[in-house]
N, C-alpha and C. Protein backbone atom coordinates (compact mmCIF):
# COMPACT_ATOMS: atom_id res chain seq x y z
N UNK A 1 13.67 16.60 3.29
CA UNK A 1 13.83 17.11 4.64
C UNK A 1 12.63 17.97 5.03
N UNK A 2 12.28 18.45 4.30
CA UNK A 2 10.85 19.40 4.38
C UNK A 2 9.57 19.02 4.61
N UNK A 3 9.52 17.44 3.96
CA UNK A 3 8.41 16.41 4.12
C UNK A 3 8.39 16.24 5.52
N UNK A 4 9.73 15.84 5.97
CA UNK A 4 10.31 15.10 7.18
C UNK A 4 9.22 16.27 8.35
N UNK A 5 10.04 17.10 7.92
CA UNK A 5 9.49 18.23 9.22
C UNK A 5 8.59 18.59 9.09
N UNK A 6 7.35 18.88 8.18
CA UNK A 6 5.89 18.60 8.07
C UNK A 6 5.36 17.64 8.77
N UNK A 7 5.84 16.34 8.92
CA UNK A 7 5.28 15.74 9.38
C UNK A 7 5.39 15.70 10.67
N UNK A 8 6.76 16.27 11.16
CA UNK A 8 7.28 16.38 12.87
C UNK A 8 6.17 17.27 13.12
N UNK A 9 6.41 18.51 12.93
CA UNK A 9 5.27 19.44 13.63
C UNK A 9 4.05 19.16 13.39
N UNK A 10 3.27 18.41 12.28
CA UNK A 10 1.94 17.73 12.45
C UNK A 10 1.76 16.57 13.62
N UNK A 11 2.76 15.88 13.72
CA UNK A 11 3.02 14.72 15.02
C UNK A 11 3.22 15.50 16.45
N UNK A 12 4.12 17.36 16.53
CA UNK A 12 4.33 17.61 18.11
C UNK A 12 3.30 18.50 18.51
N UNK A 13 2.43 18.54 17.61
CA UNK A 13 0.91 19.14 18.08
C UNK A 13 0.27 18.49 19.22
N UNK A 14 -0.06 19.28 19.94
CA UNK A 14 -0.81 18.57 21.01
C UNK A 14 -2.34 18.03 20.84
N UNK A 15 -2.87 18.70 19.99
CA UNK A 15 -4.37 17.87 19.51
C UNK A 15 -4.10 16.42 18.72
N UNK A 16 -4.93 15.51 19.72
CA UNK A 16 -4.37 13.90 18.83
C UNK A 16 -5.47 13.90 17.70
N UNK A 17 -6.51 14.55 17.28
CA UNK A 17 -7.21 14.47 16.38
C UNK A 17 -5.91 15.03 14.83
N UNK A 18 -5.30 15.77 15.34
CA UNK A 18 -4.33 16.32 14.53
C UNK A 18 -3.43 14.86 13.84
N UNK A 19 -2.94 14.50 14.80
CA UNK A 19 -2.53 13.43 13.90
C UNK A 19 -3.02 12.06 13.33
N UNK A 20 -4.27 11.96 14.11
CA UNK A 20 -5.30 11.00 13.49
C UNK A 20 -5.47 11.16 12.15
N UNK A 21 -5.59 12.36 11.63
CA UNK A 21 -6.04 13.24 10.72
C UNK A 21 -4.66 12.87 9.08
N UNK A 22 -3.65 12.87 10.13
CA UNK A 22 -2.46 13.06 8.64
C UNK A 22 -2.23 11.63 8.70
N UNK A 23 -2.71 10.80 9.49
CA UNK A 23 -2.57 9.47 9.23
C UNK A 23 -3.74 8.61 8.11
N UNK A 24 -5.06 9.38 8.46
CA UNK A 24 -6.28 9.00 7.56
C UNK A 24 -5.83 9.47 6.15
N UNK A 25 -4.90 10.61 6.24
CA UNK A 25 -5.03 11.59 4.62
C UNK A 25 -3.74 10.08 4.13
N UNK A 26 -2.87 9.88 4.77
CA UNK A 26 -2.34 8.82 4.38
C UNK A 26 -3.03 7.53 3.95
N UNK A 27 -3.34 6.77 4.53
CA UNK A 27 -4.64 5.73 4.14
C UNK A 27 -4.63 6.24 2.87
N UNK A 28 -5.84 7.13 2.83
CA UNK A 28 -6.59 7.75 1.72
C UNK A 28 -5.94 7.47 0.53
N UNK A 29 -4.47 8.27 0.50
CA UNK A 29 -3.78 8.85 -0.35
C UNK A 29 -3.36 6.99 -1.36
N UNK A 30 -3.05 6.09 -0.04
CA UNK A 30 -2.29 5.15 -0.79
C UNK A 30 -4.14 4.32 -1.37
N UNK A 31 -5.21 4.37 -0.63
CA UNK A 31 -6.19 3.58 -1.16
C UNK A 31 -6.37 4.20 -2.63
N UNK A 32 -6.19 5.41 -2.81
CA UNK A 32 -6.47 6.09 -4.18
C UNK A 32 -5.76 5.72 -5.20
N UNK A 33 -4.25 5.30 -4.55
CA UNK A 33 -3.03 5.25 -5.74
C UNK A 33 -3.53 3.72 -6.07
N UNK A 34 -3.63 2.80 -5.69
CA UNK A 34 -4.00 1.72 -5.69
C UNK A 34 -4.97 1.42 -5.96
N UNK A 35 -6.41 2.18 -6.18
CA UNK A 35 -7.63 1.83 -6.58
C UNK A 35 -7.19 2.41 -8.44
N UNK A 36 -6.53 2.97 -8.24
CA UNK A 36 -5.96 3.89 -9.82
C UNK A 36 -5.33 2.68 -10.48
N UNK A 37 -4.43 2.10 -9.95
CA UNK A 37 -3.55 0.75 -10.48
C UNK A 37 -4.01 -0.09 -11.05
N UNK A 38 -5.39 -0.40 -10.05
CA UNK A 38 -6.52 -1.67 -10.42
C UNK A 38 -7.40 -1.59 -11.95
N UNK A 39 -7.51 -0.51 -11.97
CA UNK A 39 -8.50 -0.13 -13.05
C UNK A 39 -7.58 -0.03 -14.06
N UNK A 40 -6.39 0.39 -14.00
CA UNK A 40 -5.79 0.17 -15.47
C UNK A 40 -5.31 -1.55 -15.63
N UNK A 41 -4.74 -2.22 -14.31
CA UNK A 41 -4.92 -3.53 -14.29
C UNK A 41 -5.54 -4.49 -15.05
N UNK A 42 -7.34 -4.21 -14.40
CA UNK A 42 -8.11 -4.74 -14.97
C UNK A 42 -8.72 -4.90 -16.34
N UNK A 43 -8.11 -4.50 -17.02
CA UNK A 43 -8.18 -4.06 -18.63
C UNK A 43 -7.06 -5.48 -18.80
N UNK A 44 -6.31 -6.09 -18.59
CA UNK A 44 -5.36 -6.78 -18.86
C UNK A 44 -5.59 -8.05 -18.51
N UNK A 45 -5.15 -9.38 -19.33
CA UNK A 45 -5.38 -10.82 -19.17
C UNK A 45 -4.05 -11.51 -19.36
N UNK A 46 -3.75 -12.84 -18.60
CA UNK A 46 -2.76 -13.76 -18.53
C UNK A 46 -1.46 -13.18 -18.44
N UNK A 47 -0.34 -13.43 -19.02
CA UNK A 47 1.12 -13.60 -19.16
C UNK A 47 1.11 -11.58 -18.56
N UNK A 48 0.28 -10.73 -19.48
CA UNK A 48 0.28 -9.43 -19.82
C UNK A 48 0.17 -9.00 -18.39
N UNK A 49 -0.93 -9.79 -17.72
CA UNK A 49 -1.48 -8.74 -16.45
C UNK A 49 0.00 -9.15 -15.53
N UNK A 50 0.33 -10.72 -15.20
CA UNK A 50 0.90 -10.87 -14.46
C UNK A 50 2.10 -10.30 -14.42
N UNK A 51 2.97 -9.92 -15.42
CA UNK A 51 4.22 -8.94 -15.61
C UNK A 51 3.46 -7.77 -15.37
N UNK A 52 2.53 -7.13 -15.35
CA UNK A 52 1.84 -5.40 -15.47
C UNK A 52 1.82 -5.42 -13.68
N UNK A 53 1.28 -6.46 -12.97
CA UNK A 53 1.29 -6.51 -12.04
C UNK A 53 1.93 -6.57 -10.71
N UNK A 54 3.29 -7.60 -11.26
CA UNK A 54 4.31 -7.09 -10.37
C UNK A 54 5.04 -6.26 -10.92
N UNK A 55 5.26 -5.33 -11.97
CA UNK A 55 5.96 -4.48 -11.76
C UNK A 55 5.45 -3.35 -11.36
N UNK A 56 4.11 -3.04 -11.66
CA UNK A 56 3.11 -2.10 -11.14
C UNK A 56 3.92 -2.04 -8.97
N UNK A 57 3.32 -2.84 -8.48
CA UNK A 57 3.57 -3.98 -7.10
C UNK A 57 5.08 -3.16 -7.00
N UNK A 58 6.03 -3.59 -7.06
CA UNK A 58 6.96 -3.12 -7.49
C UNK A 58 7.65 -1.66 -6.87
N UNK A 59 6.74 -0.99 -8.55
CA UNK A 59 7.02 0.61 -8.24
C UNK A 59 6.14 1.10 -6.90
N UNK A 60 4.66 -0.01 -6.54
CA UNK A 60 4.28 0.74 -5.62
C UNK A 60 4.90 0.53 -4.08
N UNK A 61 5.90 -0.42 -3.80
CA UNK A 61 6.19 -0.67 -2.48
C UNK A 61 7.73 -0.41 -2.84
N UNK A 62 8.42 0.44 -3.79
CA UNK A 62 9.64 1.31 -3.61
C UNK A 62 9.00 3.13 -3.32
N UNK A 63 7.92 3.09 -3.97
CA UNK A 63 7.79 4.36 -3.32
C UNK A 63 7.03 4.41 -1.61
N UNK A 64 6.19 3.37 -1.30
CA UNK A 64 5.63 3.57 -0.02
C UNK A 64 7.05 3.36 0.81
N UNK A 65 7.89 2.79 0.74
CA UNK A 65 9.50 3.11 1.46
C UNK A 65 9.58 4.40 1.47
N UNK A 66 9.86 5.12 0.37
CA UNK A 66 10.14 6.06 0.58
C UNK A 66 9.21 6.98 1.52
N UNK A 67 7.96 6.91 1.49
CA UNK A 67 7.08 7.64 1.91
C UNK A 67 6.77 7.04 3.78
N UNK A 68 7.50 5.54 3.36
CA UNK A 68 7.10 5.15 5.01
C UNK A 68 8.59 6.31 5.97
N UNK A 69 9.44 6.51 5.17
CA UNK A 69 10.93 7.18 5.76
C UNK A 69 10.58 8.84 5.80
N UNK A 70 9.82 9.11 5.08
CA UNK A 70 8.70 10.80 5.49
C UNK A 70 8.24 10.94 6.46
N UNK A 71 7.43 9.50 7.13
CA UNK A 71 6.54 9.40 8.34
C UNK A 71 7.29 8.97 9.42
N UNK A 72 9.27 8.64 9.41
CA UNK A 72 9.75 8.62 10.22
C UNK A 72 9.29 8.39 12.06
N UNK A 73 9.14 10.03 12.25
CA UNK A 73 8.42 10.41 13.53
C UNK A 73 7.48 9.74 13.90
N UNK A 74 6.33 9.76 13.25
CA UNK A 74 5.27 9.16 13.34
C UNK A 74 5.50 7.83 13.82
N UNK A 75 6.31 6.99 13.12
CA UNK A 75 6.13 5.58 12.84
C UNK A 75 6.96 5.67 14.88
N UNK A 76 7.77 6.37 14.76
CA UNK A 76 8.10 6.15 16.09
C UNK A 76 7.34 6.30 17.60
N UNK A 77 6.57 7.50 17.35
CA UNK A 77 5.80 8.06 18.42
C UNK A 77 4.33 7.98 18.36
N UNK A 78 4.00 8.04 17.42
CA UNK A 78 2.64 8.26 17.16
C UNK A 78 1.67 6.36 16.82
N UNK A 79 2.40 6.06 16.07
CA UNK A 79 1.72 4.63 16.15
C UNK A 79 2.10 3.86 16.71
N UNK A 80 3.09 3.52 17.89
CA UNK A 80 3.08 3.04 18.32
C UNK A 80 2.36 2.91 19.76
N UNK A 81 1.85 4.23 19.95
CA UNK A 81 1.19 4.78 21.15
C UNK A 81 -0.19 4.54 20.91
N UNK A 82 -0.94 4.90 19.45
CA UNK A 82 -2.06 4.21 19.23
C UNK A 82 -1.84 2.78 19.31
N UNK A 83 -0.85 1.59 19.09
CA UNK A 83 -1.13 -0.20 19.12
C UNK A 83 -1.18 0.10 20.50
N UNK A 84 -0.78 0.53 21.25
CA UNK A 84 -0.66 -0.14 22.49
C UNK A 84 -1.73 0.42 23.48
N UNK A 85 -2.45 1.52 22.96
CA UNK A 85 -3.79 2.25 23.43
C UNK A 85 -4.94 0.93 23.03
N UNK A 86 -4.35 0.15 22.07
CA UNK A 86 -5.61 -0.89 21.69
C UNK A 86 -6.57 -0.57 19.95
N UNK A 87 -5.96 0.83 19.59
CA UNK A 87 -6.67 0.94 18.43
C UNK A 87 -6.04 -0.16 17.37
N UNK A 88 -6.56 -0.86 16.54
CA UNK A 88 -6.19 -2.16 15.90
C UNK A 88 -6.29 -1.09 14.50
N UNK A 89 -6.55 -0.32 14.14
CA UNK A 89 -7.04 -0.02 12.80
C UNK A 89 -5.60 1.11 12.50
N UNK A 90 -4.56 1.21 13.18
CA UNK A 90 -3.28 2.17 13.26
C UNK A 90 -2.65 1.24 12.99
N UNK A 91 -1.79 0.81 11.76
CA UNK A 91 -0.84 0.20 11.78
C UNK A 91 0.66 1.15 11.09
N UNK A 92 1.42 0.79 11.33
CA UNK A 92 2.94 1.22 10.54
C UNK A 92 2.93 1.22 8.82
N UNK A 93 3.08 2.65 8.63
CA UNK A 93 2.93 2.99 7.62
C UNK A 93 2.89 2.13 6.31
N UNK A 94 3.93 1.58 6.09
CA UNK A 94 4.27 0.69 5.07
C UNK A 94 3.68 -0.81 5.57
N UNK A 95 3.16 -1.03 6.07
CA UNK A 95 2.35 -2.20 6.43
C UNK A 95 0.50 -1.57 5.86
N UNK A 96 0.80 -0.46 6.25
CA UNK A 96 -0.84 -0.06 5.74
C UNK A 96 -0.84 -0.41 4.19
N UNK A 97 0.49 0.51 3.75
CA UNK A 97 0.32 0.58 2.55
C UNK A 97 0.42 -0.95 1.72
N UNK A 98 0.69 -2.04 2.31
CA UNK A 98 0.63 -3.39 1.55
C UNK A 98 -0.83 -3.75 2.06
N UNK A 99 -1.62 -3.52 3.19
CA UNK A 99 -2.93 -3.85 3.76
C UNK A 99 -3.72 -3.24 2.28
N UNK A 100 -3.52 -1.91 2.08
CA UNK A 100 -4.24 -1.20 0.87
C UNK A 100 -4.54 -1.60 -0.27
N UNK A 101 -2.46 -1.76 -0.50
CA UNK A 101 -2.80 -2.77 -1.67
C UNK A 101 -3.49 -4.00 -1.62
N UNK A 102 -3.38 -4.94 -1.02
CA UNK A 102 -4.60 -6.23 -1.10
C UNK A 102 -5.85 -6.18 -1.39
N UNK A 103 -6.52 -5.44 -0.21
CA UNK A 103 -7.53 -4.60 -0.35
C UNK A 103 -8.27 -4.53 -1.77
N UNK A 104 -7.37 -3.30 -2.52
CA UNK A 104 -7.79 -2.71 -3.44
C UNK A 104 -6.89 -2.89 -5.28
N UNK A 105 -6.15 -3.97 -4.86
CA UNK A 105 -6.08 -4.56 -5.78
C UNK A 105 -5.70 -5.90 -5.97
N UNK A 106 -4.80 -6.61 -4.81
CA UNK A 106 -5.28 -7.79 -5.00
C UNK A 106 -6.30 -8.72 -5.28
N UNK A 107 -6.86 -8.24 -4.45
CA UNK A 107 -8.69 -8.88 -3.96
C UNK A 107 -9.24 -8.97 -5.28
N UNK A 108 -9.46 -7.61 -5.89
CA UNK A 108 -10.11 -7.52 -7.37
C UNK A 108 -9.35 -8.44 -7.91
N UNK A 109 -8.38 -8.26 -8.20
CA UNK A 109 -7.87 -9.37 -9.60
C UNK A 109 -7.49 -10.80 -8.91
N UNK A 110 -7.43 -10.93 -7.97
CA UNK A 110 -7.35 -12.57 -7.15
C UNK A 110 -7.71 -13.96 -8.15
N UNK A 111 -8.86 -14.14 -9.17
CA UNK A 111 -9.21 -14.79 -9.58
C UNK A 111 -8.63 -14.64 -11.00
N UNK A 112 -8.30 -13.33 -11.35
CA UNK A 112 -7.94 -13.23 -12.80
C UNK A 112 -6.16 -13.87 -13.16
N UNK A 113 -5.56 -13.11 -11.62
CA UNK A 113 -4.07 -13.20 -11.63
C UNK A 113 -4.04 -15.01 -11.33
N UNK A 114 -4.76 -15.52 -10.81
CA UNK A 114 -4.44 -17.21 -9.88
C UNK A 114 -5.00 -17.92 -11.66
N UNK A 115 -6.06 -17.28 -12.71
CA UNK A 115 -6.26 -18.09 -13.66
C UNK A 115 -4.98 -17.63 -14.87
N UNK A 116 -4.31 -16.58 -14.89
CA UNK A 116 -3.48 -16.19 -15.29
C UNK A 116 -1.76 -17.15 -15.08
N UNK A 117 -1.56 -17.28 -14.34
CA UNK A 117 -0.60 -18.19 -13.18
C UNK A 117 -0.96 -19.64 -13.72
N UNK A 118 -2.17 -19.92 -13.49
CA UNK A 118 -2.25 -21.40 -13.69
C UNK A 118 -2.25 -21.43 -15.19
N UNK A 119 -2.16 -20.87 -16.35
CA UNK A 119 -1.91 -21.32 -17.55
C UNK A 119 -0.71 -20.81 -17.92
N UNK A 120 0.11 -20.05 -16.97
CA UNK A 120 1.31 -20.37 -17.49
C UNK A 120 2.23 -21.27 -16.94
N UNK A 121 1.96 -21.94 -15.97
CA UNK A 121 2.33 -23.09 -15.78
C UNK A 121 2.37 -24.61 -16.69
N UNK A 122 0.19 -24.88 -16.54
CA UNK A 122 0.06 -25.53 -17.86
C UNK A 122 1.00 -25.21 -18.87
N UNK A 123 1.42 -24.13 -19.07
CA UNK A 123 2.24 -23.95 -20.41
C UNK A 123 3.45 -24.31 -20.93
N UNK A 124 3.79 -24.27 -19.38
CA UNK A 124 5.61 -24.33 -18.89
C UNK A 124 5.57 -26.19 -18.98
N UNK A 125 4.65 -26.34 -18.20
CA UNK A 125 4.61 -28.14 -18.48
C UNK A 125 4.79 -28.33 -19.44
N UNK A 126 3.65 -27.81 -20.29
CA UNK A 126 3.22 -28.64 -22.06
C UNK A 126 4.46 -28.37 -22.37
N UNK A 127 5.82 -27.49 -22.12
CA UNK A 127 6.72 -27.50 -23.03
C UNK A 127 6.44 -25.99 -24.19
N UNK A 128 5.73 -25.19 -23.48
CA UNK A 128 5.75 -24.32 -24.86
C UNK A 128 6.03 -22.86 -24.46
């Protein structure tokens, strides 16, 4: 509840740089958690990464719920007033936070997770 209302009175400020501001520290916050994910990720190959990965995936889009239901207010007043002002780079919280993840860790492992995938298939065929 305390989150909640942090974020109300950062949103009923009248300076819009003000909430530009707790929306960037957001960004930020989830590009960081997610650039953190990747790098322990990337240490990992086949069967290993792809279970590390969605459950990683997982824990990270049960907590951006939670964190998209913090930004409540926001999601109501504040970004929706930036889409329709035309700024394209404001999206709804929990949509950022899956934009992030791709970004910053799909993208990287894209080739590792799709060669990962395709031999356990091969595998599932061969019968083994």
């Amino acid at each position: 509840q305390d989150l909640y209302y942090f974020v109300y009175s950062w949103c009923t400020r009248p300076e819009e740089k003000k909430k530009q501001e707790l929306y960037d520290k957001v960004a930020d916050l989830f590009q960081e958690v997610v650039e953190k994910e990747c790098v322990a990720m990337k240490r990992k190959n086949g069967f290993v990464l792809l279970k590390d990965y969605l459950q990683r995936f997982s824990h990270f889009t049960t907590a951006t719920n939670m964190i998209k239901n913090i930004f409540a207010y926001m999601a109501r007043y504040f970004i929706p007033s930036q889409m329709t002002s035309g700024d394209g780079s404001v999206r709804p919280i929990f949509e950022l936070s899956l934009v992030k993840w791709r970004e910053f860790a799909y993208q990287p492992l894209q080739s590792k997770l799709l060669d990962a995938l395709l031999k356990l298939v091969t595998a599932e065929r061969d019968g083994r």
